[in-house]
Protein backbone atom coordinates (compact mmCIF):
# COMPACT_ATOMS: atom_id res chain seq x y z
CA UNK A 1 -24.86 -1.88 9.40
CA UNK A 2 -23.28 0.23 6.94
CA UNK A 3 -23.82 3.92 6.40
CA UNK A 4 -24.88 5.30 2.86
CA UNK A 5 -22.15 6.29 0.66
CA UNK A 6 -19.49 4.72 2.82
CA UNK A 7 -16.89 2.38 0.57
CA UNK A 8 -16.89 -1.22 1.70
CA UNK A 9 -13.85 -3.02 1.83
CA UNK A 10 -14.24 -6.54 0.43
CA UNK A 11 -13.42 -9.45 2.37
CA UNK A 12 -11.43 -10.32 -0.29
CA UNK A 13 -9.26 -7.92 0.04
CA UNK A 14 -6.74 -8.75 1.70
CA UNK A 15 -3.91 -6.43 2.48
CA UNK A 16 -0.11 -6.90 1.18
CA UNK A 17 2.28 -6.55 4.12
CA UNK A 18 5.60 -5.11 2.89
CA UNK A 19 7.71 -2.73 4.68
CA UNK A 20 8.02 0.47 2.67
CA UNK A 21 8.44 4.23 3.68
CA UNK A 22 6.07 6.93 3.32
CA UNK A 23 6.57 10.30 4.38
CA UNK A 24 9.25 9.42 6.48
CA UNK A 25 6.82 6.53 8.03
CA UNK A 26 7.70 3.06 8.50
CA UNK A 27 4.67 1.25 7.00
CA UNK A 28 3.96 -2.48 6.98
CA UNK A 29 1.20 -1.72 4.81
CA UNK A 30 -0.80 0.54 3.08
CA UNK A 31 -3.66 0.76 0.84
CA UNK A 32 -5.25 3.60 -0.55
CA UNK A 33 -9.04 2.13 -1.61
CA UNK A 34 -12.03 3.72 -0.16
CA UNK A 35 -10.95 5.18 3.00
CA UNK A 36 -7.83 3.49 3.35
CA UNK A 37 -5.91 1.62 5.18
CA UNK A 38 -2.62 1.92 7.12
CA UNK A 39 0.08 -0.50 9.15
CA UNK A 40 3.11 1.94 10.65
CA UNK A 41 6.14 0.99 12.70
CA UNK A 42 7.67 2.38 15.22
CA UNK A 43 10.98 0.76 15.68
CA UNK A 44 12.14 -2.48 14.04
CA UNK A 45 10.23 -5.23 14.31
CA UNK A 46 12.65 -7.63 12.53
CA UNK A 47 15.21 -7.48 15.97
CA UNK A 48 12.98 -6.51 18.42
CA UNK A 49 12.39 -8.88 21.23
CA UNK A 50 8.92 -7.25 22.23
CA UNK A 51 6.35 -5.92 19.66
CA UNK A 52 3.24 -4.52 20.90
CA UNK A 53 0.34 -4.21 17.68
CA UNK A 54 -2.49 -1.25 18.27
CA UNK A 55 -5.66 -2.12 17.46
CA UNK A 56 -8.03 1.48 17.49
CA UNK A 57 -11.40 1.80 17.06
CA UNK A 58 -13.93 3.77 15.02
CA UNK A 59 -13.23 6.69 12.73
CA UNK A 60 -9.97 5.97 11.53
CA UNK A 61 -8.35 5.90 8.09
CA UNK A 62 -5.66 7.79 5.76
CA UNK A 63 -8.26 10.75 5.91
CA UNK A 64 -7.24 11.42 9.72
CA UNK A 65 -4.30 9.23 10.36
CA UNK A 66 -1.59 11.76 9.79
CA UNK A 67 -3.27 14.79 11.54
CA UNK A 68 -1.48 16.38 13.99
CA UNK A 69 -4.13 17.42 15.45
CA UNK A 70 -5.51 14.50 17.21
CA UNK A 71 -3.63 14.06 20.04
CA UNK A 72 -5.07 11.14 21.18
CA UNK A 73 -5.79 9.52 17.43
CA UNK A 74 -4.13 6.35 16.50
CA UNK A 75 -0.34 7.71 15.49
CA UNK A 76 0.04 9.73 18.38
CA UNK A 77 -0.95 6.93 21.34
CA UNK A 78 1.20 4.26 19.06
CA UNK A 79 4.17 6.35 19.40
CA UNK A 80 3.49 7.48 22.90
CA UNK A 81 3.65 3.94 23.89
CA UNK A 82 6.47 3.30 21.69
CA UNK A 83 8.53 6.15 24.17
CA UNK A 84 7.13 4.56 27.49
CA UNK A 85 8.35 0.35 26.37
CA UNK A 86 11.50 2.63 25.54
CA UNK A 87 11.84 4.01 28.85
CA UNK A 88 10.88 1.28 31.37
CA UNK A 89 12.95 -0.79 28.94
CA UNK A 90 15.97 1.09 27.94
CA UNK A 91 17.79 -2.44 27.10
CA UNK A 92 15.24 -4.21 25.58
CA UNK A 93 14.92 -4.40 21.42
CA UNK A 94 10.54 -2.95 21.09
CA UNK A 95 8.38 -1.94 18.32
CA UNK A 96 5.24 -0.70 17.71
CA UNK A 97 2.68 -1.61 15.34
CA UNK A 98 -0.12 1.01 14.79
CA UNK A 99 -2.41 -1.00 12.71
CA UNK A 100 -5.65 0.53 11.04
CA UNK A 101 -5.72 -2.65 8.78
CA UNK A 102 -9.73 -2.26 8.32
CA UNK A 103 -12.23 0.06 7.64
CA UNK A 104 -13.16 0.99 11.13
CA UNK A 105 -17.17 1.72 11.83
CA UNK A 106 -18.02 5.39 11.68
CA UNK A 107 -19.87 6.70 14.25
CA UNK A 108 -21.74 5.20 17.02
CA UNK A 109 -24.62 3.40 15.84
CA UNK A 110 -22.49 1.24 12.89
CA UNK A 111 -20.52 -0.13 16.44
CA UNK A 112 -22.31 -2.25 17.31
CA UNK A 113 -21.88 -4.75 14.27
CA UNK A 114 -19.54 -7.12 14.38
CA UNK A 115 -19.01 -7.26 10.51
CA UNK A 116 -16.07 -4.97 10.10
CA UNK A 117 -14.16 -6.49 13.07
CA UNK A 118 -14.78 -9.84 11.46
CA UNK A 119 -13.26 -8.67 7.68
CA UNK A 120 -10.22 -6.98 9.93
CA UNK A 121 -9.56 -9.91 12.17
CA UNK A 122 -8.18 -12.27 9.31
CA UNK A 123 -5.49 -9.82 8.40
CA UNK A 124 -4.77 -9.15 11.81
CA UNK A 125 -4.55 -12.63 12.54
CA UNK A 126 -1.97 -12.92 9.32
CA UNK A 127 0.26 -9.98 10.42
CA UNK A 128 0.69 -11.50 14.00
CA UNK A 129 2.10 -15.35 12.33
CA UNK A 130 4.17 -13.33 9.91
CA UNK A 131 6.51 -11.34 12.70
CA UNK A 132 9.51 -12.82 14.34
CA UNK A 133 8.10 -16.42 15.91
CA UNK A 134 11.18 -15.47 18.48
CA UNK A 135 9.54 -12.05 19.74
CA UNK A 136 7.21 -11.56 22.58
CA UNK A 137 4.38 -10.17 20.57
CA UNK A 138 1.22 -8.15 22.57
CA UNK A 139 -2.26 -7.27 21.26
CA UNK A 140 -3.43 -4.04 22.27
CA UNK A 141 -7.07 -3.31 21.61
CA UNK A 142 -9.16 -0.08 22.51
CA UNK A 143 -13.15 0.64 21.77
CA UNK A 144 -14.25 -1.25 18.30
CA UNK A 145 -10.52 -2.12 18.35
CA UNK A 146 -10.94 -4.51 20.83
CA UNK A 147 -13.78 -6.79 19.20
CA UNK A 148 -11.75 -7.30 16.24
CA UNK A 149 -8.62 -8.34 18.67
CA UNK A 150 -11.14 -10.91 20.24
CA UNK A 151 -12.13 -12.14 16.23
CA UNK A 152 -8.73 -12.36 15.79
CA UNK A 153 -7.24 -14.63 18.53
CA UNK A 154 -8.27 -18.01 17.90
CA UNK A 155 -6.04 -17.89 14.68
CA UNK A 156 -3.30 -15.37 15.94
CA UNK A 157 0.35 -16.03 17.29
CA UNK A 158 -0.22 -14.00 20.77
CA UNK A 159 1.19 -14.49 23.90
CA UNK A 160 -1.06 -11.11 25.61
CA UNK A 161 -4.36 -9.37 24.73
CA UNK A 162 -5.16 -6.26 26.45
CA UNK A 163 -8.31 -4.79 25.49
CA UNK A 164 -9.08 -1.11 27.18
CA UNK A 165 -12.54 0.44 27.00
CA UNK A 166 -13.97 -2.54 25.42
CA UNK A 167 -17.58 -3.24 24.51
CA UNK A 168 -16.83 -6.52 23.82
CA UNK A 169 -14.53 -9.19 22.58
CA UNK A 170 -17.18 -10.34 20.12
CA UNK A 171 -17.74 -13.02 22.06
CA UNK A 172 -20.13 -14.64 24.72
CA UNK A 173 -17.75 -16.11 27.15
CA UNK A 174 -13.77 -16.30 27.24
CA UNK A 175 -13.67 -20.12 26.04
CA UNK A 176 -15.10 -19.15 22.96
CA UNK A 177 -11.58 -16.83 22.54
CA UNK A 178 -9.63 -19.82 22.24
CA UNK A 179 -7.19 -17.85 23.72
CA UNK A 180 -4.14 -19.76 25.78
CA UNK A 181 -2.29 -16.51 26.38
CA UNK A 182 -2.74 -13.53 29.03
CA UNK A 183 -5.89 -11.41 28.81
CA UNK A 184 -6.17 -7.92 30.16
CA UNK A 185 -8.62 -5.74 30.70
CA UNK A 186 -9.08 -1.76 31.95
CA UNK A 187 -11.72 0.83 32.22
CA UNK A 188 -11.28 4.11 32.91
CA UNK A 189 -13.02 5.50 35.80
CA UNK A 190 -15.08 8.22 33.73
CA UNK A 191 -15.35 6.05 30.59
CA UNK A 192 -19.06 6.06 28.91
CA UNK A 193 -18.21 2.53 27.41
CA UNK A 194 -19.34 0.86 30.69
CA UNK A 195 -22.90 1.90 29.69
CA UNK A 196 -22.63 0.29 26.12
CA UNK A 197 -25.30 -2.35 25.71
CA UNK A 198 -23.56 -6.05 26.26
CA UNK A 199 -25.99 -8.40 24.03
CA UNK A 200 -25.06 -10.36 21.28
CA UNK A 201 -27.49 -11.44 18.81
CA UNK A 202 -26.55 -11.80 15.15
CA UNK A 203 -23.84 -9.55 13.65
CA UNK A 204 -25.03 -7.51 16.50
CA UNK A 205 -23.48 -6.51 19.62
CA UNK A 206 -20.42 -7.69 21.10
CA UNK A 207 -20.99 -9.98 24.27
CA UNK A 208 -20.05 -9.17 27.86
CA UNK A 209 -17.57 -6.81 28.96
CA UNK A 210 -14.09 -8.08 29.55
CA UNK A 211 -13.30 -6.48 33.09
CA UNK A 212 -16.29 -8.66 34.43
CA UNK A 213 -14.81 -11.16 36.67
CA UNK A 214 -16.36 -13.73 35.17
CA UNK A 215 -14.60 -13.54 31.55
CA UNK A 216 -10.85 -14.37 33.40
CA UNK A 217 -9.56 -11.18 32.25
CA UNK A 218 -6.75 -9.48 34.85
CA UNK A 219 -8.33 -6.00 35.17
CA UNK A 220 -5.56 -3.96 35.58
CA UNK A 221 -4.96 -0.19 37.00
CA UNK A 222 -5.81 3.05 34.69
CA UNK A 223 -5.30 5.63 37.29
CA UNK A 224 -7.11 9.21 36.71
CA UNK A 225 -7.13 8.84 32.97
CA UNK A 226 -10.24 10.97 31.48
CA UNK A 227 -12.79 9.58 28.88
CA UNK A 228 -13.12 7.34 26.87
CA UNK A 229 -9.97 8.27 24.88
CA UNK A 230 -7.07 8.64 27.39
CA UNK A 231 -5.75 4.98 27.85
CA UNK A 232 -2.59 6.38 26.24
CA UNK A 233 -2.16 9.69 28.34
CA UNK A 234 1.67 10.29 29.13
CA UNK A 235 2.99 9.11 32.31
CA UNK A 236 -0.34 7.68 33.28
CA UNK A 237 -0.46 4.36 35.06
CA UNK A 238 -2.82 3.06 32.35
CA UNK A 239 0.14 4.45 30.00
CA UNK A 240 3.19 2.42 32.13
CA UNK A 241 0.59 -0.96 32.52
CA UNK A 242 0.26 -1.44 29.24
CA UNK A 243 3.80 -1.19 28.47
CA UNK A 244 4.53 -3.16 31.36
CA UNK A 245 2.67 -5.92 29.60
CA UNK A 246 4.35 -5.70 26.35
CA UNK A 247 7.50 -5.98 28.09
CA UNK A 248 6.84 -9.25 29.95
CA UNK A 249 6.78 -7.53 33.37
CA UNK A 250 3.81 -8.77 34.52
CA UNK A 251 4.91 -8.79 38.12
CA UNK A 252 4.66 -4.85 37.90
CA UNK A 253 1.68 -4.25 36.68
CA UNK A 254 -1.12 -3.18 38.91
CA UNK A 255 -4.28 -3.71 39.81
CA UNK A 256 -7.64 -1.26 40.96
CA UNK A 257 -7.46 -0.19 44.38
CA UNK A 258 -11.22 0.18 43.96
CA UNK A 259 -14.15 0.38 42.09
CA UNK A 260 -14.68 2.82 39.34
CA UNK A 261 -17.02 5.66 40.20
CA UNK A 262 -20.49 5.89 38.18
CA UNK A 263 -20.59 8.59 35.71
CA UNK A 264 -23.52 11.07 35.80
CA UNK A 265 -25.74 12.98 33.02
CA UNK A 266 -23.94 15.68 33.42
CA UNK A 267 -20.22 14.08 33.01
CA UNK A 268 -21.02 12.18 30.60
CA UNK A 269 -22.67 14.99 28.90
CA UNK A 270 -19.33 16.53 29.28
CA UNK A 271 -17.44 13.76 26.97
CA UNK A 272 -17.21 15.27 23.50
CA UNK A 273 -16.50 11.34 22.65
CA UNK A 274 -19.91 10.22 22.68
CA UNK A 275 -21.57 12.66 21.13
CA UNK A 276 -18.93 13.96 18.30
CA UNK A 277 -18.59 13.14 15.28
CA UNK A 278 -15.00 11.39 15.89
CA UNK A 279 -14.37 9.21 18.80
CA UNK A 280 -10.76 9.61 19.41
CA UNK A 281 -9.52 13.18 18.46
């Protein structure tokens, strides 16, 4: 479902992963075509014992990726994670990966194909059997970002997934994941993601959501994060759980002491998310 004038990236091309340093940025890799691509660091993920890779969603690219201004964009939640393994793990080796390695949908209507998230998942699926086969290595998938963590699984070297505000993994049950590892799954209590249609027909649509009880995902606790975009709020328990998980401390992590609240018109009227032009600011 592509939108006119938008540069397609060809499933041929693949990207070249090869640390290099770019305005004092640690990138795995980066390519400049259409609206670009990007793989950063944070920390060194030749010693570390524990790498978590960041999957975002739509609207993302070199355009936006460096802005300052987007406090909750891709760079700024990868590295906000990055200081919360650091601090409930002062001893253990972590990186980050912050990988935009496709061209992410644009806008809300080019979600729901599964197309991009199919081109992204092979190279995603590459990075993950390139790093260290000795580290602990942890998806982390939110919106879009999620589907093309699910596309990418049955060929990755994983040991967790955790997918937050998902609208699907892309597909119809969790068997067809082919998925041995640990699955995770959150949803923020005023998230408008719960209301996005779960069909799957085609390229279109993404399959059932992943905190239903019948895909075996562990739903885990957000606390009062906001939106659609605040998985990665500081010192939120969504924040700690996920970093919990990358660290192998599943025994901490915890769970919803109840059920989500409905959203009404007028909250979700409220969340600039759904109805700007960018999804994650």
């Amino acid at each position: 479902m592509a939108t006119a004038g938008r540069p397609e990236v060809c499933g041929t091309d693949r990207l070249h992963y090869e640390q290099t340093e770019l305005h004092d940025a640690q990138l795995l890799a980066y390519d400049e075509s259409g609206e670009g691509r990007i793989v950063e660091v944070f920390g060194d993920v030749a010693t570390a014992e524990h790498i978590v890779i960041f999957v975002p969603g739509n609207d993302n690219g070199l355009g936006n990726y460096f802005d300052e201004n987007r406090p909750t964009g891709p760079r700024a939640s990868g590295w906000t994670l990055g200081r919360m393994l650091r601090t409930l793990g002062p001893d253990d080796q972590v990186a980050v990966i912050v990988w935009v390695g496709y061209r992410t949908p644009w806008g809300f209507l080019e979600s729901f194909s599964r197309t991009l998230a199919e081109r992204g998942a092979i190279d995603l699926a590459r990075l993950t059997r390139i790093l260290p086969h000795s580290a602990h290595v942890t998806l982390v998938g939110h919106s879009y970002g999620a589907v093309v963590c699910g596309l990418a699984l049955p060929s990755a070297r994983v040991d967790d997934c955790v997918v937050l505000g998902s609208p699907g993994m892309g597909t119809s049950s969790r068997e067809d994941l082919c998925f041995a590892g640990n699955l995770w799954a959150a949803l923020g209590p005023s998230d408008w993601i719960r209301y996005f249609p779960r069909v799957k027909i085609g390229r279109l649509g993404h399959g059932p959501s992943p905190v239903r009880a019948q895909h075996g995902a562990v739903v885990f606790d957000t606390g009062a994060i906001r939106g659609h975009c605040g998985y990665f709020a500081d010192a939120s328990e969504s924040l700690r759980n996920i970093a919990r998980i990358g660290l192998g401390r599943y025994d901490e992590v915890t769970r919803p002491g109840q059920l989500p609240p409905r959203l009404t018109a007028s909250a979700i009227h409220e969340d600039r998310s759904i109805l700007g032009t960018r999804e994650c600011r």
